[in-house]
Protein backbone atom coordinates (compact mmCIF):
# COMPACT_ATOMS: atom_id res chain seq x y z
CA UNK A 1 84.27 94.84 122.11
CA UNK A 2 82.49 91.75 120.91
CA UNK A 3 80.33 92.37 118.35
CA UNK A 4 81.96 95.41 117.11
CA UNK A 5 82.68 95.57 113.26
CA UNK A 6 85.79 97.20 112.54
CA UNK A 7 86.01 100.45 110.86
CA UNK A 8 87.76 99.38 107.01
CA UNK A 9 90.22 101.29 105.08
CA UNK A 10 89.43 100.04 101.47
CA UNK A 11 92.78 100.79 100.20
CA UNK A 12 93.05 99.32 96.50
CA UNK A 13 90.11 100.73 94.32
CA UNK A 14 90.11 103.18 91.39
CA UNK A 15 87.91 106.26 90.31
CA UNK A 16 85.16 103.85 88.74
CA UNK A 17 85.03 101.90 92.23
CA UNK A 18 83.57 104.48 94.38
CA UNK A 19 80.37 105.84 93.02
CA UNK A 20 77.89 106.51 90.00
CA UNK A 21 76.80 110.17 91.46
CA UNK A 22 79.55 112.83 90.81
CA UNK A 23 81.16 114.45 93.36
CA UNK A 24 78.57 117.22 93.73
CA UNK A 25 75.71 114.54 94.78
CA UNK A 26 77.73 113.59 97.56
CA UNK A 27 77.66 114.56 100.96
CA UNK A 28 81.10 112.86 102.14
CA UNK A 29 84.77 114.56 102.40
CA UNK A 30 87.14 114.06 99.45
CA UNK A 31 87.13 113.35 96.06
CA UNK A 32 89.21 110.27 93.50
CA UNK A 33 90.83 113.35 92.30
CA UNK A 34 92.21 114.12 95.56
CA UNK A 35 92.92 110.15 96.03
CA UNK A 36 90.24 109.72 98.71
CA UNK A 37 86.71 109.29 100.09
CA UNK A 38 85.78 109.30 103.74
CA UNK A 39 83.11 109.92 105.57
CA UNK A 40 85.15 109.92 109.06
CA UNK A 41 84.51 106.19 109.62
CA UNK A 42 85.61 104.64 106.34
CA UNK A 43 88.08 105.59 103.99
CA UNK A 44 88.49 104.64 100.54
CA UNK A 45 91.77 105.43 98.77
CA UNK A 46 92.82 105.74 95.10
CA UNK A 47 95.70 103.73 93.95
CA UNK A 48 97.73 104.40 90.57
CA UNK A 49 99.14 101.15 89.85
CA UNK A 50 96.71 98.80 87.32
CA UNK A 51 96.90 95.78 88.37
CA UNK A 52 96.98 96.75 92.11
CA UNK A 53 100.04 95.10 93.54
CA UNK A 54 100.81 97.08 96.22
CA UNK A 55 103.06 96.81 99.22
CA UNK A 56 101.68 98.00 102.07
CA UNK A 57 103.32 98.73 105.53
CA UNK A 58 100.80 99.62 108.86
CA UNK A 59 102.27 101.77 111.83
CA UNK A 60 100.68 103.59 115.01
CA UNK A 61 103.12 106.35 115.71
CA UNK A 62 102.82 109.21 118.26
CA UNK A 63 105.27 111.71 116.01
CA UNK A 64 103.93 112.98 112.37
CA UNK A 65 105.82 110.59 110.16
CA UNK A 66 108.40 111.91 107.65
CA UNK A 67 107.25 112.80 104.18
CA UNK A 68 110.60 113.35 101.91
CA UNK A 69 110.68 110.29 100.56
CA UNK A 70 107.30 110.07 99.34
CA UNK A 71 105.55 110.95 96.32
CA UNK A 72 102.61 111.63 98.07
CA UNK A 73 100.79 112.37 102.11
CA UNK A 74 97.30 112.37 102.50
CA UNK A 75 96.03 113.47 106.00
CA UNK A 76 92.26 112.37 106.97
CA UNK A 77 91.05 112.10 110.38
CA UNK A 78 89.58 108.57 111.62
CA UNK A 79 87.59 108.37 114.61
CA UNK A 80 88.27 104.14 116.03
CA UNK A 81 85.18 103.29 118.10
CA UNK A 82 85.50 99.17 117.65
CA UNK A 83 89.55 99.30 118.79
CA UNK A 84 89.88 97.63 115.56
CA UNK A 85 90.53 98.87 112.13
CA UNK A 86 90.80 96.66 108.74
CA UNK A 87 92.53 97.23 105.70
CA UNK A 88 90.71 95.45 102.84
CA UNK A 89 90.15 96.38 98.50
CA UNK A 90 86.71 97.05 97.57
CA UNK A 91 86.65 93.26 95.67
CA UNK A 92 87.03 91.57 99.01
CA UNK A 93 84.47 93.67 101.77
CA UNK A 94 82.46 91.07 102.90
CA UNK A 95 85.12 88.74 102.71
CA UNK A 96 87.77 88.45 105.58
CA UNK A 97 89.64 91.86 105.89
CA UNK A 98 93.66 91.96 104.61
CA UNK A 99 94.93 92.81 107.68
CA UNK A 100 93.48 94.21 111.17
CA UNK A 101 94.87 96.10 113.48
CA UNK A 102 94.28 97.13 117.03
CA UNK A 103 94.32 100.45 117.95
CA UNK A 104 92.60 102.33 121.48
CA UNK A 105 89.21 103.74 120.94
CA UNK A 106 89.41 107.25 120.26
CA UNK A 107 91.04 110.22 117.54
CA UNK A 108 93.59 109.28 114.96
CA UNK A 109 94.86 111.21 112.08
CA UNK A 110 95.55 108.26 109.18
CA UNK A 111 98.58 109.41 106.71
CA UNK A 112 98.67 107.46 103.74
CA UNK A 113 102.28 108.01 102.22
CA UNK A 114 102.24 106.85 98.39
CA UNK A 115 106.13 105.75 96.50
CA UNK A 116 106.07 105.19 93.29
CA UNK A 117 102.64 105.57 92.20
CA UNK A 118 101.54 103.94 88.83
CA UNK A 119 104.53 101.49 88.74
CA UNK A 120 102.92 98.02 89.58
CA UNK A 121 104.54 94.20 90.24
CA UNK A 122 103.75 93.44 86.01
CA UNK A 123 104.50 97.32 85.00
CA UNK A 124 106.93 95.76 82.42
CA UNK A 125 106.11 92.96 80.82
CA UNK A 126 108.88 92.47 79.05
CA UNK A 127 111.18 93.14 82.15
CA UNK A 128 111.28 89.33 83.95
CA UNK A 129 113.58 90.71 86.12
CA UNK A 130 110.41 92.73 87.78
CA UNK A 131 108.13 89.97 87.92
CA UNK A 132 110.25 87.07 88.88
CA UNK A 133 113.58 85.86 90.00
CA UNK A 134 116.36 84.50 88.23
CA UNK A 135 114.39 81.35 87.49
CA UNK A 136 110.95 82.58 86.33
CA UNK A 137 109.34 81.81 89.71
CA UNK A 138 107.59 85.13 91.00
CA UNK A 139 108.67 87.06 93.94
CA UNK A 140 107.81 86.19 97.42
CA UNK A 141 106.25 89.04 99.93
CA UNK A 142 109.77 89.24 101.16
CA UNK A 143 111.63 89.99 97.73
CA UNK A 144 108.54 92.32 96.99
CA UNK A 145 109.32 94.03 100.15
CA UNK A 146 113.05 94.00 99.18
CA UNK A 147 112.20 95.88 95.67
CA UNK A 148 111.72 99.89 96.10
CA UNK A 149 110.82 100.29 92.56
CA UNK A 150 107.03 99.31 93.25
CA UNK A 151 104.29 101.36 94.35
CA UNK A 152 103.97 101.18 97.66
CA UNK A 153 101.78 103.07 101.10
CA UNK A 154 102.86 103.29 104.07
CA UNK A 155 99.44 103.56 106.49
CA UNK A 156 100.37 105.75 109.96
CA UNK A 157 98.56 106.06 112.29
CA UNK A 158 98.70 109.10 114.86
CA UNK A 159 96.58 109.50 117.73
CA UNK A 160 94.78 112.97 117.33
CA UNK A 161 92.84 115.57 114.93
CA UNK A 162 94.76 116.38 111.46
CA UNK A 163 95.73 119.90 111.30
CA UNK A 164 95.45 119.51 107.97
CA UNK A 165 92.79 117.30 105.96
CA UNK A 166 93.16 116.04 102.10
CA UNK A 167 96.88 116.19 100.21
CA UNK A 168 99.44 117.95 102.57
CA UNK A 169 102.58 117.04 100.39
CA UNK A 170 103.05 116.00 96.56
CA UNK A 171 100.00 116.00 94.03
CA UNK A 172 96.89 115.28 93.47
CA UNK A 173 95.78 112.33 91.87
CA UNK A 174 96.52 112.36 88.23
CA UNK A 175 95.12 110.08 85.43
C-alpha cells in the first residue's frame, strides 16, 4: 500500500468552496443543496455552522447506524482502494489530513449524521458560557465533546453499496 494516496472526505467547506460551474456543468453526483459532492472517490460535504467548529466522531460499523437523534443522514457510496481514507477541510488539502483512518479495500456506504446544524463553538457571542469555562479560558476537545449543543457529524462507515444515495432522513441543506 505504499505509495497509495488516501481517498479524502473534505468535510468542512460551504456552497462557495466547491465550484464556479453550476450544478448543470457538472458531471459528479450531488449538489451543496443536497449537502454533498462526490464523485465515488472523494466526497465533499456542506457544513451549516460559520465558523466551522465542528465535532466530529469516525466509526466502521457492520449495522446501519441509528438516525433518531439526528438532524440529518446522508448516504453516499465510497469505494476504498488505498485502505486508507482522510478526513481533511478544503483550507488544509495539501497539508497533512485531520485524521486517517484504516479501513479494508473494497465497498463502503459513508453516513454522515449532522446534530445541530448552524449552531457553532462562537454561535453566541455574548454567551461566555459557550465559548469558555468558568474562567474565560476556551474549551478543551474534551469539554467540546462534553457539550451537545454544537454542531456536530458523526462519519460511519458500513461495508457495502447504499440502498439509498443523497438525504435518507431530515432536510436538505437550507441557507
Amino acid at each position: 500500500m505504499h505509495g497509495r494516496n488516501p481517498e479524502i472526505i473534505p468535510l468542512l467547506c460551504n456552497a462557495e468552496s466547491f465550484y464556479s460551474d453550476s450544478d448543470e456543468q457538472r458531471s459528479d453526483v450531488g449538489s451543496y443543496q443536497q449537502g454533498y459532492i462526490t464523485n465515488g472517490k472523494t466526497i465533499c460535504f456542506v457544513t451549516s455552522a460559520q465558523l466551522h467548529q465542528h465535532w466530529v466522531e469516525i466509526y466502521h460499523s457492520e449495522p446501519v447506524p441509528e438516525f433518531e437523534k439526528a438532524e440529518r443522514v446522508i448516504a453516499l457510496p465510497l469505494q476504498v482502494s488505498s485502505g486508507k481514507v482522510s478526513v481533511s477541510d478544503l483550507i488544509n488539502l495539501g497539508k497533512p489530513p485531520t485524521n486517517t483512518i484504516k479501513l479494508n479495500s473494497g465497498q463502503y456506504t459513508l453516513y454522515l449524521l449532522a446534530f445541530n446544524l448552524g449552531i457553532d463553538e462562537y454561535w453566541e457571542w455574548e454567551n461566555s458560557d459557550s465559548i469558555s469555562d468558568e474562567h474565560g479560558k476556551p474549551l478543551t476537545d474534551e469539554e467540546l465533546k462534553a457539550r451537545l449543543d454544537f454542531e456536530r457529524y458523526k462519519l460511519v462507515f458500513v461495508p457495502g453499496s447504499p440502498q439509498v444515495i443523497g438525504v435518507v432522513y431530515g432536510k436538505e441543506f437550507q441557507y
